[in-house]
Protein backbone atom coordinates (compact mmCIF):
# COMPACT_ATOMS: atom_id res chain seq x y z
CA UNK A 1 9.53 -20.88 -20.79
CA UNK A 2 10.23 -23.22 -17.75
CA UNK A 3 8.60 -25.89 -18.27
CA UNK A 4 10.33 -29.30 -16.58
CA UNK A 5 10.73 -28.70 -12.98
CA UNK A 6 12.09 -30.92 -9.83
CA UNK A 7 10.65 -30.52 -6.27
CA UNK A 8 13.04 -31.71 -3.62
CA UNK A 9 11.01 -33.17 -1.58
CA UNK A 10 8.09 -34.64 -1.24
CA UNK A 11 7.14 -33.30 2.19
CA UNK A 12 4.03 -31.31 2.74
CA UNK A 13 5.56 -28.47 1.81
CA UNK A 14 7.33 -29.97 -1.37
CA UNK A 15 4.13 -31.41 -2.34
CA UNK A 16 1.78 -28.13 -2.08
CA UNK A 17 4.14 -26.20 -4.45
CA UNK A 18 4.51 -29.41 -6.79
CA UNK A 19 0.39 -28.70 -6.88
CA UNK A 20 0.54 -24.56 -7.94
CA UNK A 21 3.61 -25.84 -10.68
CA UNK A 22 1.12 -28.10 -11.39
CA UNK A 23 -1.65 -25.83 -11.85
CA UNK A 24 0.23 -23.64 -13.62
CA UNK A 25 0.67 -25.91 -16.30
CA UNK A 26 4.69 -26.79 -15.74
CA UNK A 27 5.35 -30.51 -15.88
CA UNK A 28 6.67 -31.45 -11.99
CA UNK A 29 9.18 -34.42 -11.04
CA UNK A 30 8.53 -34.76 -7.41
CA UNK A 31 11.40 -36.43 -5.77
CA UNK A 32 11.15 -38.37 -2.96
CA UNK A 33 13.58 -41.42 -0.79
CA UNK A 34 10.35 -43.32 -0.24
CA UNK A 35 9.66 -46.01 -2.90
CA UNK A 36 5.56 -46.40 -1.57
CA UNK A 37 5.45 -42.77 -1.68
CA UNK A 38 6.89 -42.48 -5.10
CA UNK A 39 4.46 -45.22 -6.00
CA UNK A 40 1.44 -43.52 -3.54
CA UNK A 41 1.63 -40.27 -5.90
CA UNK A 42 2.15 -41.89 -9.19
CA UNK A 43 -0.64 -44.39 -9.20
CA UNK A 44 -3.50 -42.89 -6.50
CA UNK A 45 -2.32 -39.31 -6.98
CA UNK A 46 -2.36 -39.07 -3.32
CA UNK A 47 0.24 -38.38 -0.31
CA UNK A 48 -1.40 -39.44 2.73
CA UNK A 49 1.39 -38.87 5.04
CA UNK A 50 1.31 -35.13 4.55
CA UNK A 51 -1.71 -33.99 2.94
CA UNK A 52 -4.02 -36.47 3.74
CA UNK A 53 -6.80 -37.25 1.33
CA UNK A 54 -6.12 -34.55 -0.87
CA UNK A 55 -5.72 -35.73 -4.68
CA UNK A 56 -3.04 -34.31 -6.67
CA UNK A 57 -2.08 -33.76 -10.18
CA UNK A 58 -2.09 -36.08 -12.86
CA UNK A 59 1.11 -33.56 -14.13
CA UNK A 60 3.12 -34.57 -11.26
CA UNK A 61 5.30 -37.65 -11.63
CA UNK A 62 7.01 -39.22 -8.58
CA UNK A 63 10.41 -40.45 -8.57
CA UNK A 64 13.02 -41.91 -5.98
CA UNK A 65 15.46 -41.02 -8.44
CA UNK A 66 17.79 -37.58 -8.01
CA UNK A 67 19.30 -37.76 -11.20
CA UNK A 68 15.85 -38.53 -13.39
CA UNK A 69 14.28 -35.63 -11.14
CA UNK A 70 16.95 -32.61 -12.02
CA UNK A 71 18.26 -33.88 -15.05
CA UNK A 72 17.51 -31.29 -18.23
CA UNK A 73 14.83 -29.72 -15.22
CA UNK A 74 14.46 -26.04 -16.38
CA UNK A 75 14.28 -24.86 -12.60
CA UNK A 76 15.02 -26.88 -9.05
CA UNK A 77 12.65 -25.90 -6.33
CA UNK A 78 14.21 -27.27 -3.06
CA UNK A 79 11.88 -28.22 0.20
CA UNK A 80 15.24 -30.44 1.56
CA UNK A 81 14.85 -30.28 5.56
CA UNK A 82 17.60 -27.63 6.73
CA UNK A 83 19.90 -30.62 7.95
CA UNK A 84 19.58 -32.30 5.04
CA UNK A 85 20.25 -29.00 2.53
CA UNK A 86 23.64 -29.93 1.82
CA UNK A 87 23.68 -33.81 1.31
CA UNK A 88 20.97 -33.33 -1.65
CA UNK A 89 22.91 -30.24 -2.99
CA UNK A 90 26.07 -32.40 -2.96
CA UNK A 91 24.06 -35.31 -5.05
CA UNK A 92 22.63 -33.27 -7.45
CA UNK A 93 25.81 -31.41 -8.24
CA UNK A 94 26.96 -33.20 -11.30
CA UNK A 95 23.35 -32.79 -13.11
CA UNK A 96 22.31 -29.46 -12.56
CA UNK A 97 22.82 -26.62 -15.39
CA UNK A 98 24.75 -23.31 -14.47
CA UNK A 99 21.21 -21.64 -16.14
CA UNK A 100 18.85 -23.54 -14.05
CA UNK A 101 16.38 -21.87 -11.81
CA UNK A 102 17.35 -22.56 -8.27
CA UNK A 103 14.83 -21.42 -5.38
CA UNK A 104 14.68 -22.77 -2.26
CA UNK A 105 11.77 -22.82 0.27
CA UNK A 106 13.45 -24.05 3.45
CA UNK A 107 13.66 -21.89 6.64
CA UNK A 108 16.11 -22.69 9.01
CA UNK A 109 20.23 -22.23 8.90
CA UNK A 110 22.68 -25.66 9.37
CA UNK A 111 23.78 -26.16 12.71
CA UNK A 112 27.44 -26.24 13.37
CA UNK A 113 28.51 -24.10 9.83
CA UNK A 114 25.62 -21.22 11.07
CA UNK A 115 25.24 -20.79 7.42
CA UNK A 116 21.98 -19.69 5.12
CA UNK A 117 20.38 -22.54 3.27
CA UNK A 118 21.55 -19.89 0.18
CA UNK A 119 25.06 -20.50 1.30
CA UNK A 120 24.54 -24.04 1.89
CA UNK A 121 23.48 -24.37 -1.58
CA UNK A 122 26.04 -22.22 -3.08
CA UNK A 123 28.83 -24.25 -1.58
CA UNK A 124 27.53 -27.50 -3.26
CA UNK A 125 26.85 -25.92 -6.72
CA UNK A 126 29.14 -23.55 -7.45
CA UNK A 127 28.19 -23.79 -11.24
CA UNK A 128 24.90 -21.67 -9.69
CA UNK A 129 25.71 -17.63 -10.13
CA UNK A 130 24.95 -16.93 -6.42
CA UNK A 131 22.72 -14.33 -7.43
CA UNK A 132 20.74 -16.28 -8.83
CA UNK A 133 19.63 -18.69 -6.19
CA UNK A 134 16.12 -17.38 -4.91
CA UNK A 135 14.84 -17.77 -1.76
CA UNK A 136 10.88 -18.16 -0.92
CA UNK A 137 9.23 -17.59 2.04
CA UNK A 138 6.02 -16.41 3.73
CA UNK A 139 2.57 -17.15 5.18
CA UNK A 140 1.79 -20.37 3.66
CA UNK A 141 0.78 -23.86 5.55
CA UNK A 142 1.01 -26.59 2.87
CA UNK A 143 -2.62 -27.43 4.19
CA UNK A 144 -4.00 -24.50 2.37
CA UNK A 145 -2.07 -24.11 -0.66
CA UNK A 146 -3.28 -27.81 -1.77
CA UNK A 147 -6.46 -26.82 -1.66
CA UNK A 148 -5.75 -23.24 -3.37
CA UNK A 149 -6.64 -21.35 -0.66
CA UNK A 150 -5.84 -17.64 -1.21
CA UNK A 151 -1.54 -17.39 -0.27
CA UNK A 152 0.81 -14.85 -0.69
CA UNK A 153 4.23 -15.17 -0.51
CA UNK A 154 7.69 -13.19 -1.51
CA UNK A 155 11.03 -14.14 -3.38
CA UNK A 156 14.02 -12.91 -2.85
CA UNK A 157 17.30 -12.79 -5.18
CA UNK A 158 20.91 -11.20 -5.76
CA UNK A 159 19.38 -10.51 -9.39
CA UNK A 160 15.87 -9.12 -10.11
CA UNK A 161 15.78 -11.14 -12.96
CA UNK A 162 16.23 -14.41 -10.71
CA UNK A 163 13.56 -13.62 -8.62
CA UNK A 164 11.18 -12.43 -11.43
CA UNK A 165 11.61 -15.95 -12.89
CA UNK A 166 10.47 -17.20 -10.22
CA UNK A 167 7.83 -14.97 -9.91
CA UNK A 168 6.29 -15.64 -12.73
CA UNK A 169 7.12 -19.68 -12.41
CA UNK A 170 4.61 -19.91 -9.32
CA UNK A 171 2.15 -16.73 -9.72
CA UNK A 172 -1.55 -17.78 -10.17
CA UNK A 173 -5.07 -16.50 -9.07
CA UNK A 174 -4.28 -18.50 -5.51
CA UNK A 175 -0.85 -18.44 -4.81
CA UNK A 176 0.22 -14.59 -5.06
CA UNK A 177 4.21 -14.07 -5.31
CA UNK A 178 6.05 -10.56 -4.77
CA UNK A 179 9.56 -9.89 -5.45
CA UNK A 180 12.23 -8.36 -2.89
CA UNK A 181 15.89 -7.85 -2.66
CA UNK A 182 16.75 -8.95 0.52
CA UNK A 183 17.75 -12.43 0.74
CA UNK A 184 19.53 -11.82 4.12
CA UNK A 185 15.73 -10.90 5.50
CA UNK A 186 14.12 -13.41 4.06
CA UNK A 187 16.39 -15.86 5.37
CA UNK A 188 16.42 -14.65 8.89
CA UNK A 189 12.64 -13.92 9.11
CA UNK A 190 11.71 -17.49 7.40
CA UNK A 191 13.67 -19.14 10.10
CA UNK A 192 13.71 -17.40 13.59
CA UNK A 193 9.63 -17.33 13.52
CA UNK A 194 9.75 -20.95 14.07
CA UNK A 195 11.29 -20.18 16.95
CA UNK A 196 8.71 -18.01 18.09
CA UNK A 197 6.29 -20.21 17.15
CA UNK A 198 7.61 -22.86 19.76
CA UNK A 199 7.86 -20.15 22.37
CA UNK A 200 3.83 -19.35 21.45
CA UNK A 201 2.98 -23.03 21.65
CA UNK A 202 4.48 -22.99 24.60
CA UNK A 203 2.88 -20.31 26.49
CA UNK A 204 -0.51 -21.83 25.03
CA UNK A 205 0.65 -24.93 26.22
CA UNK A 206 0.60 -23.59 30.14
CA UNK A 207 -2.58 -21.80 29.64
CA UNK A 208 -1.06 -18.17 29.60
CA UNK A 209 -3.96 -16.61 27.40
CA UNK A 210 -3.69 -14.26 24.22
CA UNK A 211 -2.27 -11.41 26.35
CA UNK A 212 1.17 -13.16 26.73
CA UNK A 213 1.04 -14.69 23.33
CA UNK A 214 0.64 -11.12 21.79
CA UNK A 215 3.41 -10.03 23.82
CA UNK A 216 5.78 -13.00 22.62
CA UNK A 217 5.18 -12.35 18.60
CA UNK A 218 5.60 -8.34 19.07
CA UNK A 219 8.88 -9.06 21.40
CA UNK A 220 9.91 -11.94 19.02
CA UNK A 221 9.57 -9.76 16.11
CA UNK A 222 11.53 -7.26 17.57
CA UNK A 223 14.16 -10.11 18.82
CA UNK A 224 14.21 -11.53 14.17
CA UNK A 225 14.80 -7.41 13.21
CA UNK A 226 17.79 -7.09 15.30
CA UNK A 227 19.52 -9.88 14.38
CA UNK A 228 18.87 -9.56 10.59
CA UNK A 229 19.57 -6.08 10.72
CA UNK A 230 23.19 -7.00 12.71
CA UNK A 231 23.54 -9.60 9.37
CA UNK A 232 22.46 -7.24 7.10
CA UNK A 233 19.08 -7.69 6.82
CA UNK A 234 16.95 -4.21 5.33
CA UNK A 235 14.70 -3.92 8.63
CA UNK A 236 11.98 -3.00 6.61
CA UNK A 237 11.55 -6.68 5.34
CA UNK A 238 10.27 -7.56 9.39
CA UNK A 239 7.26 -5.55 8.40
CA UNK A 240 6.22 -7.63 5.62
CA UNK A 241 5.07 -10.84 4.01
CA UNK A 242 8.55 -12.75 5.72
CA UNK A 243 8.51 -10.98 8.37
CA UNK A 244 4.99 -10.12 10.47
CA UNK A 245 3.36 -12.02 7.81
CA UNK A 246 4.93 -15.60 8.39
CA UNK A 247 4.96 -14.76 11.88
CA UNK A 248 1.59 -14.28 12.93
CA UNK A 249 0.73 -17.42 10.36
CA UNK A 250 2.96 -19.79 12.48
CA UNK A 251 2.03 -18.97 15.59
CA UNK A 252 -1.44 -18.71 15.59
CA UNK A 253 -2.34 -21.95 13.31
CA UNK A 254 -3.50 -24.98 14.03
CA UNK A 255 -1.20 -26.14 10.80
CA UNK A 256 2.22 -25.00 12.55
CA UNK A 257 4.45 -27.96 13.56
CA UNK A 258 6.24 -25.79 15.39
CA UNK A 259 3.53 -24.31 17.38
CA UNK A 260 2.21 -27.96 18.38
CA UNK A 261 5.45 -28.80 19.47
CA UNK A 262 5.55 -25.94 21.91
CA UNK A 263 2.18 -26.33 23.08
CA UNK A 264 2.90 -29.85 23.96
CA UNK A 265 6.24 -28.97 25.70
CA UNK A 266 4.36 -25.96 27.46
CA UNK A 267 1.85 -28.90 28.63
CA UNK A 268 4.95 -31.17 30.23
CA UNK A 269 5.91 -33.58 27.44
CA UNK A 270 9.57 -34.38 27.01
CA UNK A 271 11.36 -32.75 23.78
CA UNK A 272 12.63 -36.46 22.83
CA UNK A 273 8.81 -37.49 23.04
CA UNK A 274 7.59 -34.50 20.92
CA UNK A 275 9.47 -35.17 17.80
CA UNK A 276 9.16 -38.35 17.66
CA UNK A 277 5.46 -38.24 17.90
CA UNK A 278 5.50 -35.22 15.66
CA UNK A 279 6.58 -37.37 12.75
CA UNK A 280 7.67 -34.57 10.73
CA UNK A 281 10.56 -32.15 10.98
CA UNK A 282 10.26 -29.59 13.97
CA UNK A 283 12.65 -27.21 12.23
CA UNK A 284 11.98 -24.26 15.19
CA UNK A 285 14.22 -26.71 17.75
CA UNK A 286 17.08 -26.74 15.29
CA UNK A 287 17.06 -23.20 14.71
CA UNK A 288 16.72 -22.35 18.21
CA UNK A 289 20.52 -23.78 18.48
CA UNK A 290 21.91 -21.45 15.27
CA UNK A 291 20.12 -18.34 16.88
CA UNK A 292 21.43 -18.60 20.02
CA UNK A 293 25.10 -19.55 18.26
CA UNK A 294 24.73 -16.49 15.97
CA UNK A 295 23.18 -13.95 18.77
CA UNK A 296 26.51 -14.44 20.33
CA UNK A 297 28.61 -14.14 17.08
CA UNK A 298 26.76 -10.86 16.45
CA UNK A 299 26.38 -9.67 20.06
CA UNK A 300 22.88 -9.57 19.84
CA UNK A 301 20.20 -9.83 22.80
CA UNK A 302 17.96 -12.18 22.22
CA UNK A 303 16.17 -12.97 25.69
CA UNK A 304 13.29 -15.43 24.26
CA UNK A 305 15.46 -17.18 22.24
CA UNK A 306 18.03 -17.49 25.30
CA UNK A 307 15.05 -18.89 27.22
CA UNK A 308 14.28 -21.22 25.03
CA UNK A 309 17.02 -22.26 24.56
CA UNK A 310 17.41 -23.34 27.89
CA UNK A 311 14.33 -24.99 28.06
CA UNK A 312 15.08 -26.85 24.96
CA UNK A 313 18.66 -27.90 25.50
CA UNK A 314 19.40 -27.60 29.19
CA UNK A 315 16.43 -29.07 30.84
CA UNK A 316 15.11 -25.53 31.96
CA UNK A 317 10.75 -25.67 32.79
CA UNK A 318 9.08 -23.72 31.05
CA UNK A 319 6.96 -22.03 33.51
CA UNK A 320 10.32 -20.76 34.97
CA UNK A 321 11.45 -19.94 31.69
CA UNK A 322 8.16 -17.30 31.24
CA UNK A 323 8.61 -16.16 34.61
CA UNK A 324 12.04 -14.94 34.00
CA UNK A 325 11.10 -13.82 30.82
CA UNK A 326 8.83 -11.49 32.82
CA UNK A 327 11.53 -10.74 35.45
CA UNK A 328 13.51 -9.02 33.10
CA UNK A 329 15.38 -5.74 34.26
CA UNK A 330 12.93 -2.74 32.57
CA UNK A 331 13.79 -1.37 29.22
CA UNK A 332 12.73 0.79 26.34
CA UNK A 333 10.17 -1.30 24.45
CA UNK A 334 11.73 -0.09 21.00
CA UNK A 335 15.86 -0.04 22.44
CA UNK A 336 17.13 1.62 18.92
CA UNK A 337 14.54 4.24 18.91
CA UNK A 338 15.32 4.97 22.51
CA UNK A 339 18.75 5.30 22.61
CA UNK A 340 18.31 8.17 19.59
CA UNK A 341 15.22 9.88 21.39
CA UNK A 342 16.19 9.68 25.04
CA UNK A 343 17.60 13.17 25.73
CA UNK A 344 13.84 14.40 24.71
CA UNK A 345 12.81 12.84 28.11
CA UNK A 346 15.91 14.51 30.00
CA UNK A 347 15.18 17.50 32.55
C-alpha cells in the first residue's frame, strides 16, 4: 500500500492531485519554495494563488523542505515546471528509493537537451528502473479536479505494473485513470497541444470565429501524430484521452493558460507583457521552441508550429502569420493516407 506521498509542487496543478491523494486516503507532503505558501496550506488549508478560495485537505501537509517531502515517500508525483524538471530531480537524488513510485505530470520537453521530462528524470535518478517512471497526462484543468469534477486521465509506463500502481494510487469516483503503453505519445501529445492551444488563443484573439479554430485543432492534431509517430509514438494514442482529449480541453477552456496567452497575443499584447502578467508558467511558448528544434531533427512539417514560432520568437504578426497559414500550397488533408491511395484517383 502507498501510503506517504510527495507532490512537487505546489502549483495548481500540484495542488489538485495533492487533493484526489488526499481523497483517496494517502497522506500528501506538498512541497513548495514559498515559506507563506507552505504556511497558507498548513494553517488555512487554502492556496489562494492557484486555486483561489478552495479549501483543501486537512491530510495534506506543506513543506519548503525537499528532503522532509521525499524522504521514506512511498511514491513521488512531480508537477516541477518543464525548465525546472531537472534542478528538483538533481536535489532529490540522494533521498529517493530505487522502489519508489515515480510519475510525473508535466507536459513540455527541456529546451536546449530536446529531451522528455521521462528522460530528464531518468538522467537525475538513475537508481529509478526507467520503466518504471510513469507519465500522466490528459483533459484535466486543476480548476475542476479541486472541486471533483468528473476527470479522466491516462498513465503511461515501460512496465504495466508501474503504471497500474499508479492507477490504482489516483483512481476514485471523480478522477478516472486508464493505463497505456506509450510513454513516447503521451509525452508528445501532453506537450505539443499547448502549442495549439496558443495558436487557438490566438486566432480567438483576432476574432477569426469557430470555423478557423476547428480547423487549427484538426490540423494541429494532425501536425502532434506526425511527429510522435517520427519519435515513435503508437499513432493511435492521438485519438485518445492524450491526444484529442487534452486537446480539445486546452483549447477551448476558459482554464487554459496557454489559450489566454494566445488570445491576448492574437489581441496585440507583447509576449514579454503576457507572461509576466500571466503569473504562472506559459509552458506552450517553451515548447513551441523544442517542436520547432525537433521538427527539424526529425524532418517533420510542422507549418503551425513554424508559424508560431515566428510570431513568438521573431517578431512575426499574427494576422500575417494566419494568412500564410492559409496561403499554403494545396495538399492532401490526410498526406500519409494519400500518398498510399493516390493511384486510385489516377486516369
Amino acid at each position: 500500500m502507498l501510503n506517504k506521498v510527495a507532490v512537487l509542487v505546489a502549483g495548481s496543478w500540484g495542488t489538485a492531485l495533492a487533493s484526489v491523494l488526499a481523497d483517496n486516503g494517502r497522506e500528501v507532503l506538498l512541497w513548495s519554495r514559498n515559506e507563506e505558501q507552505v504556511k497558507e496550506i498548513n494553517e488555512e488549508h487554502r492556496n489562494r494563488r492557484f486555486l483561489n478560495d478552495v479549501e483543501l485537505s486537512p491530510l495534506i501537509t506543506a513543506t519548503s523542505s525537499l528532503q522532509q517531502a521525499v524522504e521514506d515517500a512511498d511514491a513521488i508525483l512531480m508537477v516541477v515546471p518543464s525548465s525546472g524538471m531537472r534542478e528538483v530531480a538533481s536535489r532529490i537524488k540522494p533521498f529517493v528509493k530505487k522502489d519508489t513510485l515515480l510519475i510525473h505530470a508535466t507536459k513540455g520537453f527541456e529546451t536546449g537537451t530536446l529531451n522528455s521530462m521521462s528522460e530528464v528524470i531518468s538522467d537525475e535518478l538513475p537508481q529509478i528502473n526507467p520503466k518504471r517512471i510513469v507519465v500522466l497526462s490528459g483533459p484535466s484543468h486543476a480548476e475542476e479536479v479541486i472541486l471533483k469534477c468528473p476527470t479522466t486521465v491516462v498513465v503511461a509506463a515501460g512496465e504495466l505494473e508501474a503504471a497500474e500502481a499508479a492507477q490504482d494510487l489516483l483512481i476514485n469516483s471523480y478522477f478516472r485513470v486508464y493505463t497505456n503503453p506509450d510513454v513516447n505519445g503521451l509525452e508528445v501529445g501532453g506537450a505539443l497541444k499547448n502549442i495549439i492551444a496558443l495558436g487557438a488563443g490566438l486566432t480567438d484573439g483576432l476574432g477569426f470565429g469557430d470555423n478557423a479554430k476547428a480547423a487549427l485543432l484538426t490540423r494541429g492534431l494532425a501536425e502532434i501524430a506526425r511527429l510522435g509517430t517520427a519519435m515513435g509514438a503508437n499513432p493511435l494514442t492521438f485519438a485518445g484521452l492524450a491526444g484529442i482529449g487534452d486537446l480539445v480541453a486546452t483549447c477551448t477552456s476558459k482554464h487554459s493558460r496557454n489559450w489566454r496567452a494566445g488570445f491576448k497575443l492574437g489581441q496585440g499584447a507583447a509576449l514579454d507583457d503576457v507572461l509576466k502578467d500571466m503569473g504562472m508558467v506559459v509552458e506552450g511558448v517553451k515548447t513551441t521552441k523544442a517542436a520547432y528544434e525537433l521538427s527539424r531533427r526529425y524532418e517533420v512539417t510542422m507549418p503551425i508550429t513554424d508559424e508560431l514560432y515566428q510570431v513568438l520568437f521573431e517578431g512575426k504578426s499574427p494576422k500575417l502569420a494566419a494568412q500564410d497559414l492559409m496561403g499554403r500550397v494545396r495538399t492532401h488533408e490526410i498526406e500519409e493516407v494519400a500518398s498510399i491511395s493516390s493511384p486510385k484517383w489516377q486516369g
